[in-house]
Protein backbone atom coordinates (compact mmCIF):
# COMPACT_ATOMS: atom_id res chain seq x y z
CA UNK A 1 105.84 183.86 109.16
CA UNK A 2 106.29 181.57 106.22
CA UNK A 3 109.72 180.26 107.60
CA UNK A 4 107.74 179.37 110.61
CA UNK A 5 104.74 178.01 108.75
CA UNK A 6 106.88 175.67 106.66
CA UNK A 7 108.86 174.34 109.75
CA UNK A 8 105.35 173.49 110.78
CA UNK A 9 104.36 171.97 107.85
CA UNK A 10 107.54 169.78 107.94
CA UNK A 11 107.18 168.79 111.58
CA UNK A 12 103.20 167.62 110.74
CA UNK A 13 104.67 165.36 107.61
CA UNK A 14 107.41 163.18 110.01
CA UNK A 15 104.56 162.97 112.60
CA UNK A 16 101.97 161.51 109.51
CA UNK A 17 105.26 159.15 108.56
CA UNK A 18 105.67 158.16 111.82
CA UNK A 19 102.24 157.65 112.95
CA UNK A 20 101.73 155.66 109.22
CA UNK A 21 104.65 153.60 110.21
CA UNK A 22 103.20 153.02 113.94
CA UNK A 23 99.71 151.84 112.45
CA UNK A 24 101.32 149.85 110.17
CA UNK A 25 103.14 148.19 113.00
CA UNK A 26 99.99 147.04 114.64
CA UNK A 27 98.19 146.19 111.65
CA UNK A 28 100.90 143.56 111.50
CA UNK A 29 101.23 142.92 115.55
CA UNK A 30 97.23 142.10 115.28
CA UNK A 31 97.35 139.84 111.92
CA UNK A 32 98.44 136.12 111.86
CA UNK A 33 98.89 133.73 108.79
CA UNK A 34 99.34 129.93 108.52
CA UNK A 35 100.00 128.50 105.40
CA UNK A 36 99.08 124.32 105.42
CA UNK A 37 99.42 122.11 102.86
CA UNK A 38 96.18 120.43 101.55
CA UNK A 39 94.38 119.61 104.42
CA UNK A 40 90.58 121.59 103.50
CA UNK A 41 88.19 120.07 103.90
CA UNK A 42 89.68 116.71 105.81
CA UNK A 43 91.41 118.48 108.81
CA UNK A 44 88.68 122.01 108.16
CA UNK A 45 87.05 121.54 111.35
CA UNK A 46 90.15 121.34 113.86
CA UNK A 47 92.17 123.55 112.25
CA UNK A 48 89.49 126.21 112.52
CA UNK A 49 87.95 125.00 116.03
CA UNK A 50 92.15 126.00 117.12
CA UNK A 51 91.52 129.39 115.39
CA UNK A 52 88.42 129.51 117.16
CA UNK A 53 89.74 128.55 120.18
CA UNK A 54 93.42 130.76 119.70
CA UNK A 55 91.30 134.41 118.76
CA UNK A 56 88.89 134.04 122.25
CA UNK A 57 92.29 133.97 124.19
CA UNK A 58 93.45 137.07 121.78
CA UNK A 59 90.63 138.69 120.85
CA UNK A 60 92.94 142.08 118.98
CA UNK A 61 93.99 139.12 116.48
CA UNK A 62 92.81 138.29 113.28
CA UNK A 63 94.37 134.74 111.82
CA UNK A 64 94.07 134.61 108.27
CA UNK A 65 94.15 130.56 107.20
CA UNK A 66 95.59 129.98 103.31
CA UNK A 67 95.37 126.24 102.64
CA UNK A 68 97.98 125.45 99.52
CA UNK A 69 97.72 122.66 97.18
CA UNK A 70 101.07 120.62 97.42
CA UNK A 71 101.89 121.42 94.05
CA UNK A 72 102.64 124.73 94.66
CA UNK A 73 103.79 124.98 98.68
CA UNK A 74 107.55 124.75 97.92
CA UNK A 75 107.23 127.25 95.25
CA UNK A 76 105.12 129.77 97.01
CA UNK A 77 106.90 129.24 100.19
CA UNK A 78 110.20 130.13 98.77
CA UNK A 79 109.19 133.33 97.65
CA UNK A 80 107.52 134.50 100.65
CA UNK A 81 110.51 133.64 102.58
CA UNK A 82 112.98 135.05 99.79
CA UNK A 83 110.89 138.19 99.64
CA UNK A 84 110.98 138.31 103.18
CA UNK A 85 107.42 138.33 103.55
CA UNK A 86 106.00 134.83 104.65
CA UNK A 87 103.69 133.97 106.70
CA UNK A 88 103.93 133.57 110.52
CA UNK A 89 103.78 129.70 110.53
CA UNK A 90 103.78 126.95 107.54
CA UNK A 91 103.04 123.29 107.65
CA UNK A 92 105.70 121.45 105.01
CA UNK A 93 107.75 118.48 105.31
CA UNK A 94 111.22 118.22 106.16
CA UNK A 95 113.16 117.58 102.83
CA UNK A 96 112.25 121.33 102.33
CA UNK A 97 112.16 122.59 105.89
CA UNK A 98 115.87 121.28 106.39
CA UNK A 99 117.12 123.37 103.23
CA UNK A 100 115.46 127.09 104.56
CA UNK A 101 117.30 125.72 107.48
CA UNK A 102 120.63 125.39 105.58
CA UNK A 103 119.96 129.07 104.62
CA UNK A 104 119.49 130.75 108.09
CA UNK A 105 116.17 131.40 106.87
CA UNK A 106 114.20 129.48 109.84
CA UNK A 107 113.25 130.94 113.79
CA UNK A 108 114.30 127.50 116.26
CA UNK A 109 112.37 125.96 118.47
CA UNK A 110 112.95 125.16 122.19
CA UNK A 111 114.49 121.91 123.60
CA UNK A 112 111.71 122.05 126.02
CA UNK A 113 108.54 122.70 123.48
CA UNK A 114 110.67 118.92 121.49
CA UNK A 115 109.89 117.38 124.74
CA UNK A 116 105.75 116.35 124.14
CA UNK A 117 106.79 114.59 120.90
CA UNK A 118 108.06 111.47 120.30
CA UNK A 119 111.93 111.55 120.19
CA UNK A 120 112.65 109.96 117.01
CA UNK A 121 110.07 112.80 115.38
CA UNK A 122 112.22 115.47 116.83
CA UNK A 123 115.41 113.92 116.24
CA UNK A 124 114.41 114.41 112.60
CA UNK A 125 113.50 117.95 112.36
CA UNK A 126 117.43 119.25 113.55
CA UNK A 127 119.99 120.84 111.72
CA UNK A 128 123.63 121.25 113.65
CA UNK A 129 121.55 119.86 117.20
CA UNK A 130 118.91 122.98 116.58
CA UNK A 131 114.99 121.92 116.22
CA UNK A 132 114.27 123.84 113.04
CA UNK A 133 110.50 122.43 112.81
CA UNK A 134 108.08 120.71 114.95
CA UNK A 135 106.10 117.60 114.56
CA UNK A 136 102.96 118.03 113.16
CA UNK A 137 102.05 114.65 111.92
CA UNK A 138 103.37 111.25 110.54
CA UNK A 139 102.03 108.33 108.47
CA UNK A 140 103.64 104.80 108.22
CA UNK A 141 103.35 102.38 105.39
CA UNK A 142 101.63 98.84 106.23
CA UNK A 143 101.66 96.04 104.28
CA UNK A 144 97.86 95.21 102.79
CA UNK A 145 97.85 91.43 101.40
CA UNK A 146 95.55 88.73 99.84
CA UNK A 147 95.37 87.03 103.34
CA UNK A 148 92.35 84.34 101.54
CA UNK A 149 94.97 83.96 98.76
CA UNK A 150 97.98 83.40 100.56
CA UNK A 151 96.60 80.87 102.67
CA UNK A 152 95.23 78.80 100.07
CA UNK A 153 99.36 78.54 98.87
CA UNK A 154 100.12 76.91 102.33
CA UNK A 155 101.40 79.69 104.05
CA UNK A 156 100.00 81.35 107.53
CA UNK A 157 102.36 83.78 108.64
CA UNK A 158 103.01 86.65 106.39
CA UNK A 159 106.73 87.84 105.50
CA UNK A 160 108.37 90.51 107.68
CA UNK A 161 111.58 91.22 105.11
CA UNK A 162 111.64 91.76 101.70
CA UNK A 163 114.14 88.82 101.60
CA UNK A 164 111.29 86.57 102.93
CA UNK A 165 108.62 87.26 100.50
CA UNK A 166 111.54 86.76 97.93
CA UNK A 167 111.68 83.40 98.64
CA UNK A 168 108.71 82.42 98.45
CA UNK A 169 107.57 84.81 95.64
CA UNK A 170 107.96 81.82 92.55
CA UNK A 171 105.77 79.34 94.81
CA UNK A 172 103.28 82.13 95.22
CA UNK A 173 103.16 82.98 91.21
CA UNK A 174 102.84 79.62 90.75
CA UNK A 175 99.64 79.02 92.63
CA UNK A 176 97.92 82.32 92.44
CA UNK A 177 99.09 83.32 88.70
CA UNK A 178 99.55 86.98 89.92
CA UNK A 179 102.63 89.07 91.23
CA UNK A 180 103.47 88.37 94.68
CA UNK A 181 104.13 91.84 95.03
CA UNK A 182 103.16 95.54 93.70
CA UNK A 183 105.99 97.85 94.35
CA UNK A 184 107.23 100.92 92.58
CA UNK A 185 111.10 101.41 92.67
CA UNK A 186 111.49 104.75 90.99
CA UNK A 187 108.78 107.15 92.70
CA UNK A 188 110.96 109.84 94.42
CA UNK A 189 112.78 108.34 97.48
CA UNK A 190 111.02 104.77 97.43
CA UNK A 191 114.22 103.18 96.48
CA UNK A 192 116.26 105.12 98.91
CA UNK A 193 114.25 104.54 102.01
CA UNK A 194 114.29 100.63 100.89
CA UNK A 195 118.25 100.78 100.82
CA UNK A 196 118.07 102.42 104.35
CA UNK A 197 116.07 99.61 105.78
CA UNK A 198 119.70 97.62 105.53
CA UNK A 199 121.35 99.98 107.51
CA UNK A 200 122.61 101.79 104.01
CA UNK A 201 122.86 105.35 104.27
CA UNK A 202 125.96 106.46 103.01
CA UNK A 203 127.94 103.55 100.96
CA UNK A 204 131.25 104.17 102.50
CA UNK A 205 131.72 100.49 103.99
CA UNK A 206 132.15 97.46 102.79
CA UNK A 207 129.35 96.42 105.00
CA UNK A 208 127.15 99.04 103.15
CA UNK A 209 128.46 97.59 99.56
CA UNK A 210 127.71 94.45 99.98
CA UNK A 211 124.06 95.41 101.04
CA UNK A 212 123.52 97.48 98.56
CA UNK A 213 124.44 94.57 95.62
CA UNK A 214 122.28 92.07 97.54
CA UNK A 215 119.67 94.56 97.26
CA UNK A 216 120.30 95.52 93.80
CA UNK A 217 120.75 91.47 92.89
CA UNK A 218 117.06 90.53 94.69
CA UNK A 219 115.04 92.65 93.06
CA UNK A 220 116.76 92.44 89.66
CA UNK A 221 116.33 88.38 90.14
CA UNK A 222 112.52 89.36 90.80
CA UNK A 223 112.68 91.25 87.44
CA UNK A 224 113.63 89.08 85.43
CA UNK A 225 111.66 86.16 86.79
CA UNK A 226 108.54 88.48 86.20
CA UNK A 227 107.72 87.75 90.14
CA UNK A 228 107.32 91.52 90.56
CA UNK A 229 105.67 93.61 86.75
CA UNK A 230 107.69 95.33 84.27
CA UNK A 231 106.14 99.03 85.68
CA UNK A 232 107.70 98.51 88.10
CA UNK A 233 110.14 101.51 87.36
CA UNK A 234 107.34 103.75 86.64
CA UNK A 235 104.02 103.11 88.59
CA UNK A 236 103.48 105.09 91.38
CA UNK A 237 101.80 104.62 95.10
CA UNK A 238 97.91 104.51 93.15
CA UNK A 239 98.17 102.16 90.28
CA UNK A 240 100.23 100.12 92.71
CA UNK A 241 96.87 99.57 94.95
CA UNK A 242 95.18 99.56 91.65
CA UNK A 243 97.27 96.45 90.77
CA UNK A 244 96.01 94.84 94.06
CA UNK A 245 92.37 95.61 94.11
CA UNK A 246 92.21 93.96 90.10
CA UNK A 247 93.60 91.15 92.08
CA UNK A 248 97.27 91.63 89.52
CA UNK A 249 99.48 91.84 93.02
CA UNK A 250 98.97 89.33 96.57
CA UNK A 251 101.00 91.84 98.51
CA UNK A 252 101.67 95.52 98.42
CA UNK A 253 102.89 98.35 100.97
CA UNK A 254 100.91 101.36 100.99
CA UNK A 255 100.00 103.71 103.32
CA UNK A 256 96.46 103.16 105.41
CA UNK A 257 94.62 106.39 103.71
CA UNK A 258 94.63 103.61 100.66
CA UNK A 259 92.43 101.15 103.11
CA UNK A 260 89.26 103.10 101.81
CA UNK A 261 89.42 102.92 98.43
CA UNK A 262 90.06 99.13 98.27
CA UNK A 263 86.66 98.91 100.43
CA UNK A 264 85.03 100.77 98.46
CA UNK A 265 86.23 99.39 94.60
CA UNK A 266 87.01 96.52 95.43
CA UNK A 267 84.53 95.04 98.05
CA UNK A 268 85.82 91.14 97.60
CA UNK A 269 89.04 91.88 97.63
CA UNK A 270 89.04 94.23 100.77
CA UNK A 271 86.91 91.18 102.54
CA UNK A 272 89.78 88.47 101.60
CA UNK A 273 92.42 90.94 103.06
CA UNK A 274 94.08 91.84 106.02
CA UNK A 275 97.21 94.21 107.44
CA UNK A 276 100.75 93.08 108.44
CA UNK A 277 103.76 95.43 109.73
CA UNK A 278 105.83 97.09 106.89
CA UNK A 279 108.44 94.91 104.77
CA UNK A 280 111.66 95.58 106.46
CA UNK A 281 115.26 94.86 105.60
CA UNK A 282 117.62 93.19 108.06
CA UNK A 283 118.14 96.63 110.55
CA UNK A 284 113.81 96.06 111.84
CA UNK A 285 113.60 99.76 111.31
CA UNK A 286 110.49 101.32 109.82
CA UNK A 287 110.35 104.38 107.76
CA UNK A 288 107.69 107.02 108.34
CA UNK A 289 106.62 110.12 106.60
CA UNK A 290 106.58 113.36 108.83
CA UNK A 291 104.79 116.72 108.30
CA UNK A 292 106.15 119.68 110.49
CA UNK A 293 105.48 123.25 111.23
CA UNK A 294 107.85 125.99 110.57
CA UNK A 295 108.59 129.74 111.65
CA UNK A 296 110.05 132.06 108.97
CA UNK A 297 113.10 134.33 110.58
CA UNK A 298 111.23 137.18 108.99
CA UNK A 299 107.94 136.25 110.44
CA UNK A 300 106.10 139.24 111.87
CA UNK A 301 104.50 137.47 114.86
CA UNK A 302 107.01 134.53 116.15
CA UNK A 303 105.27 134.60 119.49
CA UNK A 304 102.10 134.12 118.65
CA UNK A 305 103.35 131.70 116.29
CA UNK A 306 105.36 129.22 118.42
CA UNK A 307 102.37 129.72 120.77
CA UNK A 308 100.20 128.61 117.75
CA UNK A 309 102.15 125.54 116.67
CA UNK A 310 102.07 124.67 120.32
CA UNK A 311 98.38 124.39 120.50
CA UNK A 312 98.09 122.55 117.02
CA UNK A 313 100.49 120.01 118.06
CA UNK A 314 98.51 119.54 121.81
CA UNK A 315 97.16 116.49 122.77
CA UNK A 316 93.42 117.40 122.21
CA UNK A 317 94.36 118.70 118.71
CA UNK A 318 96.70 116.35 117.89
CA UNK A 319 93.52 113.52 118.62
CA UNK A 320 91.06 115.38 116.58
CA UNK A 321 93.40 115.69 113.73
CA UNK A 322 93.98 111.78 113.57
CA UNK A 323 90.08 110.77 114.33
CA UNK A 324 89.67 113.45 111.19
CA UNK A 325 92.25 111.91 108.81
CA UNK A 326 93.49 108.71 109.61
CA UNK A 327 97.22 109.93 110.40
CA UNK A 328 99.44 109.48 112.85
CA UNK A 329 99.83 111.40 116.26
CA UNK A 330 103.38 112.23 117.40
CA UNK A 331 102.34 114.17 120.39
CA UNK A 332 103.03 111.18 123.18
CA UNK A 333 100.28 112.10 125.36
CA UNK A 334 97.84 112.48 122.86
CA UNK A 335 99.00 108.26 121.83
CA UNK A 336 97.83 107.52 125.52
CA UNK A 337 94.28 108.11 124.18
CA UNK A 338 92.00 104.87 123.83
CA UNK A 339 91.16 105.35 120.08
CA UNK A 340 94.75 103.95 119.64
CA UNK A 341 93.88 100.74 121.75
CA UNK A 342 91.14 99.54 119.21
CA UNK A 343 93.53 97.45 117.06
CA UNK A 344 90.67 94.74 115.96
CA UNK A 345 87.36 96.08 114.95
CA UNK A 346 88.63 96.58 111.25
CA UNK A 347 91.59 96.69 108.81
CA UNK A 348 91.59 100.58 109.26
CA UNK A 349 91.88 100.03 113.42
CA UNK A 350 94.61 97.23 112.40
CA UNK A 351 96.54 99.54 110.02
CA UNK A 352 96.46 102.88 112.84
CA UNK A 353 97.81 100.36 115.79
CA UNK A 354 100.32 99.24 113.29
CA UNK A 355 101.57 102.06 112.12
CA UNK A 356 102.25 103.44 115.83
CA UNK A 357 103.92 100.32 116.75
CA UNK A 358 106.23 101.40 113.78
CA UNK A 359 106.64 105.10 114.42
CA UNK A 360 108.30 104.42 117.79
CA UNK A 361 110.22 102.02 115.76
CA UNK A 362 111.17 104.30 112.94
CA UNK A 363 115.10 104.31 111.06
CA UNK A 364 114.86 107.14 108.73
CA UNK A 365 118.51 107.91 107.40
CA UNK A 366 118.58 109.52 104.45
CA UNK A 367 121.67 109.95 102.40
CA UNK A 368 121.98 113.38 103.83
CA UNK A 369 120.36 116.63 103.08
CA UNK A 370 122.84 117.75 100.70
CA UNK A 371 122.29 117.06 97.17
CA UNK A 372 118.88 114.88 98.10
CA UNK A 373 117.31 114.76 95.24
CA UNK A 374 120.19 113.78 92.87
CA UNK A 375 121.38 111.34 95.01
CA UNK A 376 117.69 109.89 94.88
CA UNK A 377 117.74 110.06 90.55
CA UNK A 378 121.30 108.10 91.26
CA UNK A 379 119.94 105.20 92.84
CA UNK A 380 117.15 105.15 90.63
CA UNK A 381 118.80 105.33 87.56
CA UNK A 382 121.28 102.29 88.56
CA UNK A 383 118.46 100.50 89.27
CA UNK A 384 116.98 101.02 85.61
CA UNK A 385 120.30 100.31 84.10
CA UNK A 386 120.67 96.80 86.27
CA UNK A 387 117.07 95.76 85.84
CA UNK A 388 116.31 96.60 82.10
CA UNK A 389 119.52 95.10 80.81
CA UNK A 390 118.37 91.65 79.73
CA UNK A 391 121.94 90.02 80.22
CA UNK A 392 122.84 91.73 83.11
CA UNK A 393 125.68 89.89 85.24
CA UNK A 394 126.13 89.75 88.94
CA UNK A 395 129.40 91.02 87.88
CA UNK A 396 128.48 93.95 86.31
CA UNK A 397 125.65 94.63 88.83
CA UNK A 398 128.71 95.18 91.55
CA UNK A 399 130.41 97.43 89.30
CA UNK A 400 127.01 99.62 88.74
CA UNK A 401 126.99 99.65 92.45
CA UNK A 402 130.34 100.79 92.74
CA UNK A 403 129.50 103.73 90.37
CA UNK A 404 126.79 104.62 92.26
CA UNK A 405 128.80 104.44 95.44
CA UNK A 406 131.25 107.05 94.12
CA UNK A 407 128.64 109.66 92.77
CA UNK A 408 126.73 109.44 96.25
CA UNK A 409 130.33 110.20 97.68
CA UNK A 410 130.69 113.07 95.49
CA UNK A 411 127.29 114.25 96.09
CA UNK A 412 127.92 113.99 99.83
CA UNK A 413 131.16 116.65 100.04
């Protein structure tokens, strides 16, 4: 009797185990999680009209929405995937998408769910010919200059290359009294993407070389000739439109989310104003910033989650999203829409038709994704040493190049 009501007992405890495990299960099957990256309370009301909108077509599910300041996404995404516990889908960018990548730590997505987005987008979200991420959205410097100003100097059309507004930066200084330009060389990859508008991207070639010193040589002329300001090595993207909007810069390239606060500091200047294409180097090629959407391998629901990312990146989203924000589509339907014909009612409209014109112009090569960010604090660092030595020679400017050309080498391997 007690033999039996033991075996009893036993049998009811792996039922409870199993039927803990089994509820478990679906507590998990009927729970979703995206992570984003700063977008309450800008992109609030499409993100949760697409929750909305994604729980009336699966009504069991319950989407939990965690919106991350960017401070802390790489941090807290790296232990949810390293704990392999993440979330079902996260919205980061793809210097740290590429390296869970690198680690097997991603689910891929389809050749055929690539095809709605603009090929250049996709073609930067793969690692070994796999699409690790989606497009989510992009945003593309434009230039933003003095247009009253620059005029009044006897010039109409404004520079398309750097080299350009190099030349004529001492006539400019000399009849406005300000910088010709605002730029920051030293925040994170500004210098890098520069070099990569001359077709630099690795500094094997001669070709490359002999860039890269011309590169190096105009801006430390511009140094030293006080045509561009001695922050330059440390400002970043916001005291750079500060500079312009106290009327201490005639040209800088920011991106167009900066259009709103010159209108509304700096009323006279914003009225003098108008938008050109980004500076370019002698390649044409534009660089853009991308946002993407990734699956964890460990994700509990990678269904509902590529069926997610799906909708968010649909054309009717995808609209929303950029009428919301002011960023970029890369959906190419969703670019058919007419908002992205008004290129003329204001600088904002200019900047948006500009920027587009760029993205399906866009030449992002980085210097590869091993190593990134010391490769970046190379080529910054060689430009400090070349542009804060006061005696500098063109000759020694080669050999800093040369330097740099065999760290990024080693950095490469």
């Amino acid at each position: 009797m007690i033999k039996k009501f033991f075996l009893t007992a036993l049998i009811l405890f792996f039922c409870g185990i199993f039927w803990c495990y089994k509820a478990k299960n679906k507590v998990n099957e009927n729970e979703f999680t995206i992570w984003t990256i700063q977008l309450k309370p800008v992109a609030q009301e499409v993100i949760e009209e697409n929750i909305s909108f994604f729980q009336q077509i699966h009504p069991g599910v319950k989407i939990t929405w965690v919106d991350i300041p960017i401070a802390e996404a790489q941090k807290r995404t790296l232990a949810a995937v390293l704990g392999k516990n993440p979330p079902d889908l996260i919205n980061l960018n793809p210097d740290f998408s590429v390296i869970l990548a690198q680690r097997g730590a991603l689910d891929y997505f389809s050749e055929e769910e690539g095809q709605k987005f603009i090929p250049s987008s996709v073609e930067m979200l793969r690692y070994k010919g796999k699409i690790y991420a989606l497009p989510f959205y992009a945003t593309s410097s434009v230039t933003l200059y003095n247009k009253k100003l620059y005029n009044s100097c006897g010039y109409e059309n404004s520079p398309k290359t750097y080299e350009e507004l190099a030349k004529q930066a001492q006539n400019l200084k000399n009849c406005t009294g300000i910088y010709p330009l605002a730029i920051n060389l030293n925040e994170n990859d500004s210098l890098a993407k520069i070099l990569n508008k001359y077709n630099i991207n690795t500094f094997e070639t001669e070709e490359e070389m002999a860039h890269a010193i011309s590169v190096y040589s105009m801006f430390n002329d511009l140094y030293k000739k006080n045509l561009i300001s001695k922050d330059t090595l440390t400002i970043n993207h916001r005291e750079m439109a500060e500079k312009y909007m106290s009327s201490n810069a005639l040209f800088v390239v920011l991106g167009s989310n900066f259009l709103n606060m010159v209108k509304e500091n700096a009323p006279q200047i914003y009225s003098q104003s108008d938008i050109s294409a980004q500076l370019v180097g002698d390649s044409q090629k534009y660089d853009i910033a991308l946002m993407n959407l990734i699956i964890p391998k460990y994700a509990k629901n990678k269904a509902l989650a590529h069926e997610f990312a799906n909708l968010l990146t649909g054309e009717d989203a995808q609209v929303k999203l950029a009428k919301l924000t002011n960023v970029i589509p890369v959906n190419k339907e969703a670019l058919k829409n007419e908002y992205f014909n008004d290129c003329s009612s204001s600088l904002t409209a200019k900047a948006r038709c500009e920027s587009i014109k760029q993205l399906q112009n866009s030449g992002n090569n980085d210097f590869g994704i091993q190593n990134k960010k010391e490769i970046n604090d190379a080529i910054n660092k060689t430009a400090e040493t070349i542009l804060l030595n006061n005696s500098v020679t063109q000759e020694q400017i080669e050999n800093e190049v040369r330097v740099l050309a065999n760290k990024i080498k080693t950095l490469r391997q």
